[in-house]
Protein backbone atom coordinates (compact mmCIF):
# COMPACT_ATOMS: atom_id res chain seq x y z
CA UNK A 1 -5.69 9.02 7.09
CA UNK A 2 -7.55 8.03 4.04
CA UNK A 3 -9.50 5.25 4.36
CA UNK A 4 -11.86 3.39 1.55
CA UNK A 5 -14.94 1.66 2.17
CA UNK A 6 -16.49 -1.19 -0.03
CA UNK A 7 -19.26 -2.04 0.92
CA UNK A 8 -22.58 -2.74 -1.15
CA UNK A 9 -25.50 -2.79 1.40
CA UNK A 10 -26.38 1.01 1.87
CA UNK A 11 -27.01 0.95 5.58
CA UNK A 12 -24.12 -0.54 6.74
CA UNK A 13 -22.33 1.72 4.20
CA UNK A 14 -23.99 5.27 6.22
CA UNK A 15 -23.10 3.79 9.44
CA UNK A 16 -19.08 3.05 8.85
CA UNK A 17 -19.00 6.02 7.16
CA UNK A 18 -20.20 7.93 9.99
CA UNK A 19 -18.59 5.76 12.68
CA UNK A 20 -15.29 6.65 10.97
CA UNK A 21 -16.30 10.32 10.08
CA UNK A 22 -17.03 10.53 14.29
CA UNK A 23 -13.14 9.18 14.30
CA UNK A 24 -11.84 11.21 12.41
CA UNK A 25 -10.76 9.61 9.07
CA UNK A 26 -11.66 10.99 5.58
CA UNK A 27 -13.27 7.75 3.71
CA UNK A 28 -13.69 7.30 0.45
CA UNK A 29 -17.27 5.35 -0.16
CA UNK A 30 -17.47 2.53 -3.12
CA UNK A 31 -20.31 0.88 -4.09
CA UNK A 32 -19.15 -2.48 -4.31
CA UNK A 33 -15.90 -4.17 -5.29
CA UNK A 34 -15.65 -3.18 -9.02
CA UNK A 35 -15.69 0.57 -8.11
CA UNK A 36 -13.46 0.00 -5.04
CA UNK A 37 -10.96 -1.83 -7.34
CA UNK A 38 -10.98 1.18 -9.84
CA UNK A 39 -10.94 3.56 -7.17
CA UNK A 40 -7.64 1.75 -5.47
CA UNK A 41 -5.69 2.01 -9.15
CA UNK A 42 -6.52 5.97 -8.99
CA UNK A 43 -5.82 6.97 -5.45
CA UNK A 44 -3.32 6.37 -2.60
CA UNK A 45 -5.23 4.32 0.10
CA UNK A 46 -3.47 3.05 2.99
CA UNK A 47 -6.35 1.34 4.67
CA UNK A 48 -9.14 -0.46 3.13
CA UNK A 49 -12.14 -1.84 5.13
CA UNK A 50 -14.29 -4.50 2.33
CA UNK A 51 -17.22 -6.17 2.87
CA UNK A 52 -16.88 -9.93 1.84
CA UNK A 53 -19.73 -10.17 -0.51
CA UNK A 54 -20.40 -7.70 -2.87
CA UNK A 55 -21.36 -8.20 -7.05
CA UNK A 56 -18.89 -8.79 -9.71
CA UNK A 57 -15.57 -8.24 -7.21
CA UNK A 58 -15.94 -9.93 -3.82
CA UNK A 59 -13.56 -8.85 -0.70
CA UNK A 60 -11.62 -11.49 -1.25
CA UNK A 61 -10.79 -10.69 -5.21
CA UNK A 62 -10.16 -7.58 -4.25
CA UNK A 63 -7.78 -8.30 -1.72
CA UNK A 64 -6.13 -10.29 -3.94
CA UNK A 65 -5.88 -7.71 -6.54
CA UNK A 66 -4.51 -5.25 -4.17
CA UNK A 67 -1.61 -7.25 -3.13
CA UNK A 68 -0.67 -7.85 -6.75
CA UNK A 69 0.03 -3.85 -6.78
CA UNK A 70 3.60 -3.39 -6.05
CA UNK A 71 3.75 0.21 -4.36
CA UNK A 72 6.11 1.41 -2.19
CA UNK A 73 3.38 1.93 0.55
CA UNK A 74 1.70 -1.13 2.78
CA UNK A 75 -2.35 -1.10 2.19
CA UNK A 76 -3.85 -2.83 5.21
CA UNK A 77 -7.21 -4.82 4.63
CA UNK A 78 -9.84 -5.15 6.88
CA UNK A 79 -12.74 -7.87 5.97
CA UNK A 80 -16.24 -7.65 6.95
CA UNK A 81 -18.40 -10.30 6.83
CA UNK A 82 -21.19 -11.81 7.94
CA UNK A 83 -19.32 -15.34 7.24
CA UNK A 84 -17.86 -16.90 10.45
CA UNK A 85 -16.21 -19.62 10.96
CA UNK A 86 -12.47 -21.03 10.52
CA UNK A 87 -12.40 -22.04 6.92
CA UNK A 88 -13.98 -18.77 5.98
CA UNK A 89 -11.22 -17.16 8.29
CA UNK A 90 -8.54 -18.88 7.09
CA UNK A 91 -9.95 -18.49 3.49
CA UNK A 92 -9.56 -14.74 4.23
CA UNK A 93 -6.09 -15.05 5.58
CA UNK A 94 -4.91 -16.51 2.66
CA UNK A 95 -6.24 -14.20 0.34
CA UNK A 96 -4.67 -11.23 2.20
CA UNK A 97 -6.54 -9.82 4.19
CA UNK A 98 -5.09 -8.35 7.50
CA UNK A 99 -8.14 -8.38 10.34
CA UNK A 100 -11.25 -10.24 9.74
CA UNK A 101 -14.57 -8.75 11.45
CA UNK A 102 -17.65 -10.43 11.41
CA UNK A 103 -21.02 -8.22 11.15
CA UNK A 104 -22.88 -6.99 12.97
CA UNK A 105 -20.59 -4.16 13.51
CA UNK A 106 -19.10 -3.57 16.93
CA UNK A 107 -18.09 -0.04 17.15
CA UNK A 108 -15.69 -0.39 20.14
CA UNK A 109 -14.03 -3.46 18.41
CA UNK A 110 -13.64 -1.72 15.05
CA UNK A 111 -12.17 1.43 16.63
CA UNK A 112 -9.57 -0.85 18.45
CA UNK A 113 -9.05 -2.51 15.25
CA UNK A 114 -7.99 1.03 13.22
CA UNK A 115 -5.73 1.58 16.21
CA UNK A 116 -4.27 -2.01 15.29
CA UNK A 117 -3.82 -0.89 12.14
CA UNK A 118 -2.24 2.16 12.46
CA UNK A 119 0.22 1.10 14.47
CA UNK A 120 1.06 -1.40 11.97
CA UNK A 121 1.01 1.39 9.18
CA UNK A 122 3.29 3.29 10.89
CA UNK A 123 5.62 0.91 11.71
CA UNK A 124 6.06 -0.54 8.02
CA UNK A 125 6.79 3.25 6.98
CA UNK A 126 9.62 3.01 9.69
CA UNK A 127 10.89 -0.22 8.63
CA UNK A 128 10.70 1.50 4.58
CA UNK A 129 12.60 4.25 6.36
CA UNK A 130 15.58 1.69 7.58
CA UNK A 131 15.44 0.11 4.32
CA UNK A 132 16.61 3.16 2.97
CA UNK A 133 19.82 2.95 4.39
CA UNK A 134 22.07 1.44 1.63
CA UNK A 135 25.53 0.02 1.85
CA UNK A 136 27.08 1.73 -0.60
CA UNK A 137 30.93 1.55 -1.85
CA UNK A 138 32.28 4.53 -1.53
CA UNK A 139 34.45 3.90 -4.88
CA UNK A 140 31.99 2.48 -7.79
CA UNK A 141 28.69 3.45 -5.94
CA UNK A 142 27.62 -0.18 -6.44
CA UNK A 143 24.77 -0.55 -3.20
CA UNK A 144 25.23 -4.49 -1.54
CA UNK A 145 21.88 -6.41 -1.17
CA UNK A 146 20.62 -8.98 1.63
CA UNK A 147 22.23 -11.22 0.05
CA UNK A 148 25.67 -9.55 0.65
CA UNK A 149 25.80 -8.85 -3.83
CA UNK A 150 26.68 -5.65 -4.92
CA UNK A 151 24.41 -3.96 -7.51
CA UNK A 152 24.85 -1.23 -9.43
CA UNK A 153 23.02 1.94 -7.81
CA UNK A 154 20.04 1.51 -11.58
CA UNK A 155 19.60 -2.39 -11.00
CA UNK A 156 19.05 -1.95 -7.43
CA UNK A 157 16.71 0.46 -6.75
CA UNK A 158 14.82 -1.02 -10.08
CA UNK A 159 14.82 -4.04 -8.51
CA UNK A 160 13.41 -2.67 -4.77
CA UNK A 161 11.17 0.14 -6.05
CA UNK A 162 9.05 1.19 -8.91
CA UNK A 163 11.40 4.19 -9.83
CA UNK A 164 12.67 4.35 -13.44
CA UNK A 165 15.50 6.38 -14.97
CA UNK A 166 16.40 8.49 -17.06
CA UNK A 167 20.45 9.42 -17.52
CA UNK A 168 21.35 13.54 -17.92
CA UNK A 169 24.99 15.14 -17.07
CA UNK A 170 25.00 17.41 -14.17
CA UNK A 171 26.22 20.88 -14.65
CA UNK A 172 29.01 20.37 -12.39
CA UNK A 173 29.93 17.12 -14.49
CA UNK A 174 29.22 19.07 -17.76
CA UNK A 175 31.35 21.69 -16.77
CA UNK A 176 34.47 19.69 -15.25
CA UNK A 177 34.35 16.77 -17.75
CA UNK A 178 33.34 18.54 -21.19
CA UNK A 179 34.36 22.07 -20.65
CA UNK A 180 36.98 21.68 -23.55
CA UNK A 181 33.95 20.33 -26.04
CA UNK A 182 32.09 23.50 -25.02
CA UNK A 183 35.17 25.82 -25.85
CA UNK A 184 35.67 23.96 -29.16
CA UNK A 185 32.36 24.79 -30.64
């Protein structure tokens, strides 16, 4: 699994990356919070471990820019900080982050804490996967929401995805619905 790290003090950059190279994972390294912002826009990261304060874009900006993303694919957040505390945990929370962890780094906790997390990964790609079962008529193809509507097949997935379309004839269609227009010319 691809995992990013933002995190602006160098040494406790080396050592997560080499805790989590010892794990396994592939990590992606930012700098700070800008870089790990620009890097998330570019790349497909399902797990993101921020420090809390960095220059320019904090953890908690971040977090909150990452959540704005609509993708089809959960992101889970783990904060580190060196802030403790419940306001500063509950500041977290509401910002969106998923696991707080307070510095210095505990490598048995943070190892149980990836395990957290990828059971939780996994299990919002199976709920994604149940999601995909549509109720569909089997007349008009309209697909019925949770709300017990019915959509047509274009509003609905619009609605529930990021896919766009783009409307072509099949050759199967083409051929039983305008093979007269074809002889004709």
């Amino acid at each position: 699994m691809k995992v990013m790290i933002a995190e602006d003090d160098p040494v406790s950059r080396r050592i997560l990356e080499k805790f989590l190279a010892n794990l396994g994972y592939s990590a992606t390294v930012c700098l700070d919070g800008k870089q790990a912002w620009e890097t998330y826009q570019q790349g497909d990261y399902r797990l993101i471990i921020s420090d809390w304060m960095m220059p320019e874009i904090d953890g908690l900006e971040l977090v909150r820019r990452v959540r704005e993303v609509k993708r089809s694919a959960y992101c889970y957040f783990i904060l580190l900080t060196a802030k403790t505390g419940k306001t500063n945990f509950l500041a977290a929370m509401d910002a969106g982050v998923d696991d707080y962890l307070t510095k210095p780094l505990n490598g048995d906790e943070i190892k149980v804490r990836l395990r957290v997390a990828e059971r939780i990964l996994a299990l919002r790609s199976d709920i994604q996967i149940l999601r995909g079962t549509l109720p569909i008529c089997a007349w008009c193809k309209h697909i019925r929401d949770d709300d017990r509507l019915w959509h047509s097949v274009e509003k609905y997935i619009s609605t529930h995805t990021d896919a766009d379309f783009s409307h072509s004839i099949c050759p199967a269609c083409e051929s039983r619905h305008f093979a007269g227009l074809r002889a004709q010319s």
